[in-house]
Protein backbone atom coordinates (compact mmCIF):
# COMPACT_ATOMS: atom_id res chain seq x y z
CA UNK A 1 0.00 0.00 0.00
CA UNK A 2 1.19 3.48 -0.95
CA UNK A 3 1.92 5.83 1.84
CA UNK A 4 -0.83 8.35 2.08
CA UNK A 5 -1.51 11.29 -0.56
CA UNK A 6 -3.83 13.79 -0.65
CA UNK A 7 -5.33 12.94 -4.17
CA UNK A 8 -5.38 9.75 -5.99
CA UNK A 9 -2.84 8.88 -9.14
CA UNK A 10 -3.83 6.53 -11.35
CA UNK A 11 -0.98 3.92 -11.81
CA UNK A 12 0.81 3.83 -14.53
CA UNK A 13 1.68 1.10 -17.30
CA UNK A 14 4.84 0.06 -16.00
CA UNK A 15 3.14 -0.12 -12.38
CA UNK A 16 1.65 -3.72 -10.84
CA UNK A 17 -1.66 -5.32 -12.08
CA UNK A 18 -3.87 -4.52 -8.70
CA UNK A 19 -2.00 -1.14 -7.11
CA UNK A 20 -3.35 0.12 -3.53
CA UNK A 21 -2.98 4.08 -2.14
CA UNK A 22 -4.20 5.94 0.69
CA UNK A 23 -6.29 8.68 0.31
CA UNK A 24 -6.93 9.89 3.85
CA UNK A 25 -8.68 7.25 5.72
CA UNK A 26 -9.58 5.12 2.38
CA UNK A 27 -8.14 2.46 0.74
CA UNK A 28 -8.17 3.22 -3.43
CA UNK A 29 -6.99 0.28 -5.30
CA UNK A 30 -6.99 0.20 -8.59
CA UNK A 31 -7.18 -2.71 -11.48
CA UNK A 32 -4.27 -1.53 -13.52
CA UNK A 33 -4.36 -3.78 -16.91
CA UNK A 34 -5.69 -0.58 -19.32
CA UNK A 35 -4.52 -1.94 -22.20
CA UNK A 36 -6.77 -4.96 -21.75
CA UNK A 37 -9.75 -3.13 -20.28
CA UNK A 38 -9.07 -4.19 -16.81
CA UNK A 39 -9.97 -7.85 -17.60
CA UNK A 40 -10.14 -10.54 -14.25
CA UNK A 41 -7.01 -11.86 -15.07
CA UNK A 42 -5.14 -14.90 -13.33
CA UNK A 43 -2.51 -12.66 -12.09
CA UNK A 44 -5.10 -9.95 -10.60
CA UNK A 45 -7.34 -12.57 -9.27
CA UNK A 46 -4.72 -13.05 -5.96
CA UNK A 47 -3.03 -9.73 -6.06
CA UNK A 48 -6.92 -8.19 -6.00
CA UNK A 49 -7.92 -10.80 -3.26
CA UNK A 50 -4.76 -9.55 -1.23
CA UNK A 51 -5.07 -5.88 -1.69
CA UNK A 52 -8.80 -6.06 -0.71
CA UNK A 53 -8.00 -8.52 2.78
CA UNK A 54 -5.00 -5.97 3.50
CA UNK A 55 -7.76 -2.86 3.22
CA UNK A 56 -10.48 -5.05 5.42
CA UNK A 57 -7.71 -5.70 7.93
CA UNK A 58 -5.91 -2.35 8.30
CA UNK A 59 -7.40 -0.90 11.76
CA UNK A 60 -6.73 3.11 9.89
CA UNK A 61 -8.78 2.21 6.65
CA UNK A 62 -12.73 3.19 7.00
CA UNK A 63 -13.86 2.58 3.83
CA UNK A 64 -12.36 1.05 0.22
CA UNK A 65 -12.80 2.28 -3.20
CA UNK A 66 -12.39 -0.28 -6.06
CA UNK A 67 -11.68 1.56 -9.36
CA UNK A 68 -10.27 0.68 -13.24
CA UNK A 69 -7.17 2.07 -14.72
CA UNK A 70 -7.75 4.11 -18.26
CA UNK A 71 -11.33 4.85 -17.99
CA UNK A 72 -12.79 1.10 -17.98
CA UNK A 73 -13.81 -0.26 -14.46
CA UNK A 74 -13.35 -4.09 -16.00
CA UNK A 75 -14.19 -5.83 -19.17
CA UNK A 76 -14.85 -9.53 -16.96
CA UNK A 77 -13.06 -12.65 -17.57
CA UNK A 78 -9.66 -13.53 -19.47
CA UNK A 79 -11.38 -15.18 -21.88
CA UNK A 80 -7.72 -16.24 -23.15
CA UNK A 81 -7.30 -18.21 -20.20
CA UNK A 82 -10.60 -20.10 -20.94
CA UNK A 83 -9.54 -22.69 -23.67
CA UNK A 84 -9.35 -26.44 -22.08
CA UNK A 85 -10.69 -26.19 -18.44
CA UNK A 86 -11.88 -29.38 -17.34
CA UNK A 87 -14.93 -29.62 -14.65
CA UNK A 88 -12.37 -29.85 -11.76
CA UNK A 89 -10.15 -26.43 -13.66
CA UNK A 90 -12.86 -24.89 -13.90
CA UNK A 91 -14.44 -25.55 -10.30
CA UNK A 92 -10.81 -24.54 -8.49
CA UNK A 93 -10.92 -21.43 -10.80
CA UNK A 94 -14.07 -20.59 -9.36
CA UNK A 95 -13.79 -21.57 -5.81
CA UNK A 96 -9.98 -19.27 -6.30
CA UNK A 97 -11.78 -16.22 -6.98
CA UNK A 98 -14.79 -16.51 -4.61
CA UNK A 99 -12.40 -15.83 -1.93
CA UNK A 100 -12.78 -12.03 -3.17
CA UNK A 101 -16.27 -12.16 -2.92
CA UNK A 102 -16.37 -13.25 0.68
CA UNK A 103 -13.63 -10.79 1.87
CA UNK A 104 -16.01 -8.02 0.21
CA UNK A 105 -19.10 -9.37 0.86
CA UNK A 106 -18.07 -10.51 4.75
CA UNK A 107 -15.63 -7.27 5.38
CA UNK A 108 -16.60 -4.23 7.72
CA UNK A 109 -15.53 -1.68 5.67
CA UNK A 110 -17.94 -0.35 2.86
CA UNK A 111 -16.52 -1.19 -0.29
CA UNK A 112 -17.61 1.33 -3.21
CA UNK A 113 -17.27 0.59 -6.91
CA UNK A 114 -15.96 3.82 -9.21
CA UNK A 115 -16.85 2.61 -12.64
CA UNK A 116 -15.88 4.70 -15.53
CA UNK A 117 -16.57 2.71 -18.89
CA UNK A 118 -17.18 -1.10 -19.08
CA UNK A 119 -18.31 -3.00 -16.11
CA UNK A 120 -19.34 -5.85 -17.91
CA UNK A 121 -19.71 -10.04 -17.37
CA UNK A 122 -17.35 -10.52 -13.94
CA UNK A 123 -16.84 -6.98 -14.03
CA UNK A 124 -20.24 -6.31 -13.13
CA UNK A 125 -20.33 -9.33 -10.68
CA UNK A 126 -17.65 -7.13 -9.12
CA UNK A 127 -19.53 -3.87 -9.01
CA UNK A 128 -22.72 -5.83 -8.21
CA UNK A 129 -20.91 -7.18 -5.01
CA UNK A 130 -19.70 -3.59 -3.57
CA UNK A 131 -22.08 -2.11 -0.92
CA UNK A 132 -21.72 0.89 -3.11
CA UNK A 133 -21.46 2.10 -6.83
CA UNK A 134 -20.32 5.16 -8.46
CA UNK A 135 -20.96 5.59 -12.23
CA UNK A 136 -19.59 8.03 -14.97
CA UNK A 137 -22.73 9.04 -17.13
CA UNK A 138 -21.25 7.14 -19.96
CA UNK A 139 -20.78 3.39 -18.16
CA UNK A 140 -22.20 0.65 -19.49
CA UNK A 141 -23.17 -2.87 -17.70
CA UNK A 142 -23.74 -6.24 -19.06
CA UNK A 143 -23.57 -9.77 -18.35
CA UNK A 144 -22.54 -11.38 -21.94
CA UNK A 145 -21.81 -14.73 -20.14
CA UNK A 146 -24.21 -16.55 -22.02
CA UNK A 147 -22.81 -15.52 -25.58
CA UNK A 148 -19.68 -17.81 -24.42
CA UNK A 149 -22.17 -20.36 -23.26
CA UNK A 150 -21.44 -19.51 -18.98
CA UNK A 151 -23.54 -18.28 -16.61
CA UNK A 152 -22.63 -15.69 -14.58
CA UNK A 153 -20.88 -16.10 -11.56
CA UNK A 154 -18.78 -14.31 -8.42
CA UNK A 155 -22.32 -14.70 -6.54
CA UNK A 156 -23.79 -12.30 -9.36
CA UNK A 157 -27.17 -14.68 -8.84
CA UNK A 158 -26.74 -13.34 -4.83
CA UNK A 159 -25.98 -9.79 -5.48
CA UNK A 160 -27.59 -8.41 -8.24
CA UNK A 161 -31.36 -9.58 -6.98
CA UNK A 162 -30.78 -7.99 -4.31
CA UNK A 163 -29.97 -4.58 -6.22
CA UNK A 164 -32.38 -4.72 -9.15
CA UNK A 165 -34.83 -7.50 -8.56
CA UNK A 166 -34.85 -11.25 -9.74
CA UNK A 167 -37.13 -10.73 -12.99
CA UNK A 168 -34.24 -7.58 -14.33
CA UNK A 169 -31.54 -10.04 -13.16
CA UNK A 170 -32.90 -12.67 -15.65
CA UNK A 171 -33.24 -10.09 -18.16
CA UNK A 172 -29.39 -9.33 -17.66
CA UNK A 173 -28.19 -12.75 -17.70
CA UNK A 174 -30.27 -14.64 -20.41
CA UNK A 175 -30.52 -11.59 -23.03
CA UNK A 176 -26.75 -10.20 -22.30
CA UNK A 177 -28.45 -7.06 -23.04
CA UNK A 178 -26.10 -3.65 -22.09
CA UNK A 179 -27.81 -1.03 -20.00
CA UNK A 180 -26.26 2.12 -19.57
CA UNK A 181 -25.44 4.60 -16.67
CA UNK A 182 -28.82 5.87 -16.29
CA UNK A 183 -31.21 2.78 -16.44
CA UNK A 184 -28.44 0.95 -13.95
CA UNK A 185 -29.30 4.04 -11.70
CA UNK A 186 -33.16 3.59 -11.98
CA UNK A 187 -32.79 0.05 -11.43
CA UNK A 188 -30.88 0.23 -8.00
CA UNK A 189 -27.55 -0.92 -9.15
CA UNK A 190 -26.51 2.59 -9.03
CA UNK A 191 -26.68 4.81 -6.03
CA UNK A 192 -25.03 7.86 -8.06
CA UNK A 193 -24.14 9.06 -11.58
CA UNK A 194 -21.37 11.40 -12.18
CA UNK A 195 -19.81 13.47 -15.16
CA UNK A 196 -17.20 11.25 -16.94
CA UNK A 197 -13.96 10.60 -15.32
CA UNK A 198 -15.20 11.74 -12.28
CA UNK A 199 -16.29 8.40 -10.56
CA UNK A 200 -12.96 8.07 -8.14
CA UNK A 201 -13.60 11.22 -6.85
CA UNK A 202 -16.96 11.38 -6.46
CA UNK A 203 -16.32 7.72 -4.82
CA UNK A 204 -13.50 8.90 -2.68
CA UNK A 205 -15.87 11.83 -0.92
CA UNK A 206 -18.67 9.24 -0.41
CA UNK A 207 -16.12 7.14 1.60
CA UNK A 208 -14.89 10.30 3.32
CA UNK A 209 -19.15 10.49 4.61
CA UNK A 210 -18.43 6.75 5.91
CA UNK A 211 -15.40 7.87 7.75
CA UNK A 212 -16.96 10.26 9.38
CA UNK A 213 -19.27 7.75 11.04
CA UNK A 214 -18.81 5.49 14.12
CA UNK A 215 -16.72 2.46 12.55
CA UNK A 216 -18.47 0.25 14.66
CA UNK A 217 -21.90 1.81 13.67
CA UNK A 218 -21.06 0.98 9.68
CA UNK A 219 -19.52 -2.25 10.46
CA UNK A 220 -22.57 -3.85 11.72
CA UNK A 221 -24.76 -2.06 9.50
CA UNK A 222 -23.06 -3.97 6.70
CA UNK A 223 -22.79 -7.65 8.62
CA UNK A 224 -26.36 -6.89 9.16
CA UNK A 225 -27.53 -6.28 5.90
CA UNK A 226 -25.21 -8.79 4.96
CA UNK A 227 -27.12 -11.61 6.33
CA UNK A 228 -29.59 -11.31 3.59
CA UNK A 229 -33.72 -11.52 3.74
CA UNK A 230 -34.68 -11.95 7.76
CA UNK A 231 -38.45 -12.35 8.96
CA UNK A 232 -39.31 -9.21 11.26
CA UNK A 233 -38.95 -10.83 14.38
CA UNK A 234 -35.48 -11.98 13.30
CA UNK A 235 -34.43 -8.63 12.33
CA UNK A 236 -35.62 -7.08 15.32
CA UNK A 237 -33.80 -9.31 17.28
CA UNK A 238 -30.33 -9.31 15.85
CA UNK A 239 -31.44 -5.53 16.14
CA UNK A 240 -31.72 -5.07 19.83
CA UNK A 241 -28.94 -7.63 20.05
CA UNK A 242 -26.39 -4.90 18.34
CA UNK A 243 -27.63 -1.57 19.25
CA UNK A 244 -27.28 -3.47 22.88
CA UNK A 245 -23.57 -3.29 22.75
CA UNK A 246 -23.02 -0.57 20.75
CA UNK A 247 -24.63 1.39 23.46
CA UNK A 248 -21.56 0.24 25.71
CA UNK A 249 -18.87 1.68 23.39
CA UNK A 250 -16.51 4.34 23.83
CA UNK A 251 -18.28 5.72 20.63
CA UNK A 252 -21.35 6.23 21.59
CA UNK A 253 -20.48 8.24 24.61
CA UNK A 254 -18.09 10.17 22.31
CA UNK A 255 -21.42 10.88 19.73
CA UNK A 256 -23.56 12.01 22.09
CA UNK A 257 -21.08 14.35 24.01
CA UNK A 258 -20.38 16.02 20.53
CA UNK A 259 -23.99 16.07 19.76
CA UNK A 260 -24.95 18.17 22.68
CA UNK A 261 -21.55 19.85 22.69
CA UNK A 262 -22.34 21.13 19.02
CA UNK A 263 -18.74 19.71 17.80
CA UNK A 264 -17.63 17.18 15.25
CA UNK A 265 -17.41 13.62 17.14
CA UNK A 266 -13.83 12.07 17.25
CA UNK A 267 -14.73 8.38 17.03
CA UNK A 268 -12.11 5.50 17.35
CA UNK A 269 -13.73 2.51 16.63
CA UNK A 270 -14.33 1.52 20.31
């Protein structure tokens, strides 16, 4: 991880495949394969996975933004890589890359996708699994996976419901129809659209509003909402269960002090 910087730099050509600064209390990495549209390479797969665990586990990171080199967020698979996989290939391919998924997924920092360009087939999957997404005006999503006869995969089938709905989901996966920035937005894959080339920094100041919350208070928002569909009582339950200790912390006592002291709360993740 770079040392800390007050603006982001986009690596360069000659610079790794998956490069990680600081940008305050946020984590930017980058997929840095521009030439090749950012593709999910087998040399980004672990340096990605890596990057992503190092930004989950770093105690002085509050939030991580995932972002694509040269104006493309990621053009999916290596499709190079694809010729000759048997069943048991293809399944440890899989099971590889699902690691990235779980550390994103299962982390309890909020990780939030700056897509400029193509975020299409596991590119998407990628966006779909950030809590967040940031898109230039001009992006464009797909899931072509079925034009190479796949289905789509990285928990896509988990994720994107979620966002957009199951019946827009199938539309997406068994059409490999591309939606743009806009219709992404109205669908709920898209919390906000920006001007192009401006979706790291409009992603960077919406992980500067996260660090400026309890850590505590976002991390168990996200395990929370992480757990998926709950019946009420179940909700309401791992609710009170929560909000029980997180009235013990150090933070709340420090929220409520600067409340009624009119001052910006100092909160330490305590």
């Amino acid at each position: 991880m770079k040392d800390h910087q007050e603006a982001p730099v986009e690596p360069g050509v000659d610079d790794p495949v998956c490069v990680t600064q600081r940008i305050g209390a946020t984590a930017l990495v980058w997929i840095n394969d521009p030439k090749r549209r950012n593709p999910l390479s087998m040399a980004l797969r672990p340096a990605l996975i890596q990057a992503m665990a190092e930004a989950q586990a770093d105690p002085d990171v509050r939030a991580v933004v995932l972002a694509g080199a040269g104006g493309c967020f990621s053009a999916g698979g290596d499709i190079s890589t694809m010729k000759g996989i048997t069943a048991a290939s293809g399944r440890a391919r899989l099971q590889d890359v699902h690691r990235l998924v779980k550390i994103v997924q299962g982390g309890t920092k909020p990780v939030i996708a700056a897509v400029e360009g193509y975020a299409v087939g596991a590119g998407l999957s990628i966006a779909a699994m950030c809590d967040m997404v940031v898109a230039s005006s001009e992006a464009k999503f797909s899931l072509p996976f079925g034009k190479l006869g796949l289905m789509p995969d990285l928990g896509v089938f988990h994720t994107l419901p979620a966002r957009i709905g199951m019946g827009r989901t199938k539309l997406l996966a068994m059409t490999g129809r591309t939606i743009d920035a806009q219709t992404a937005a109205d669908w709920g894959l898209v919390e906000e659209i920006c001007a192009p080339g401006e979706a790291v920094e409009k992603a960077l100041a919406m992980a500067e509003e996260v660090a400026r919350c309890a850590p505590l208070s976002v991390a168990t928002s996200k395990q929370t909402l992480a757990r998926g569909p709950m019946s009420l009582d179940d909700m309401l339950s791992a609710e009170a269960d929560t909000q029980a200790l997180l009235f013990c912390t150090e933070d709340v006592k420090e929220g409520v002090a600067a409340f009624l002291e009119k001052r910006r709360p100092a909160f330490k993740g305590a």
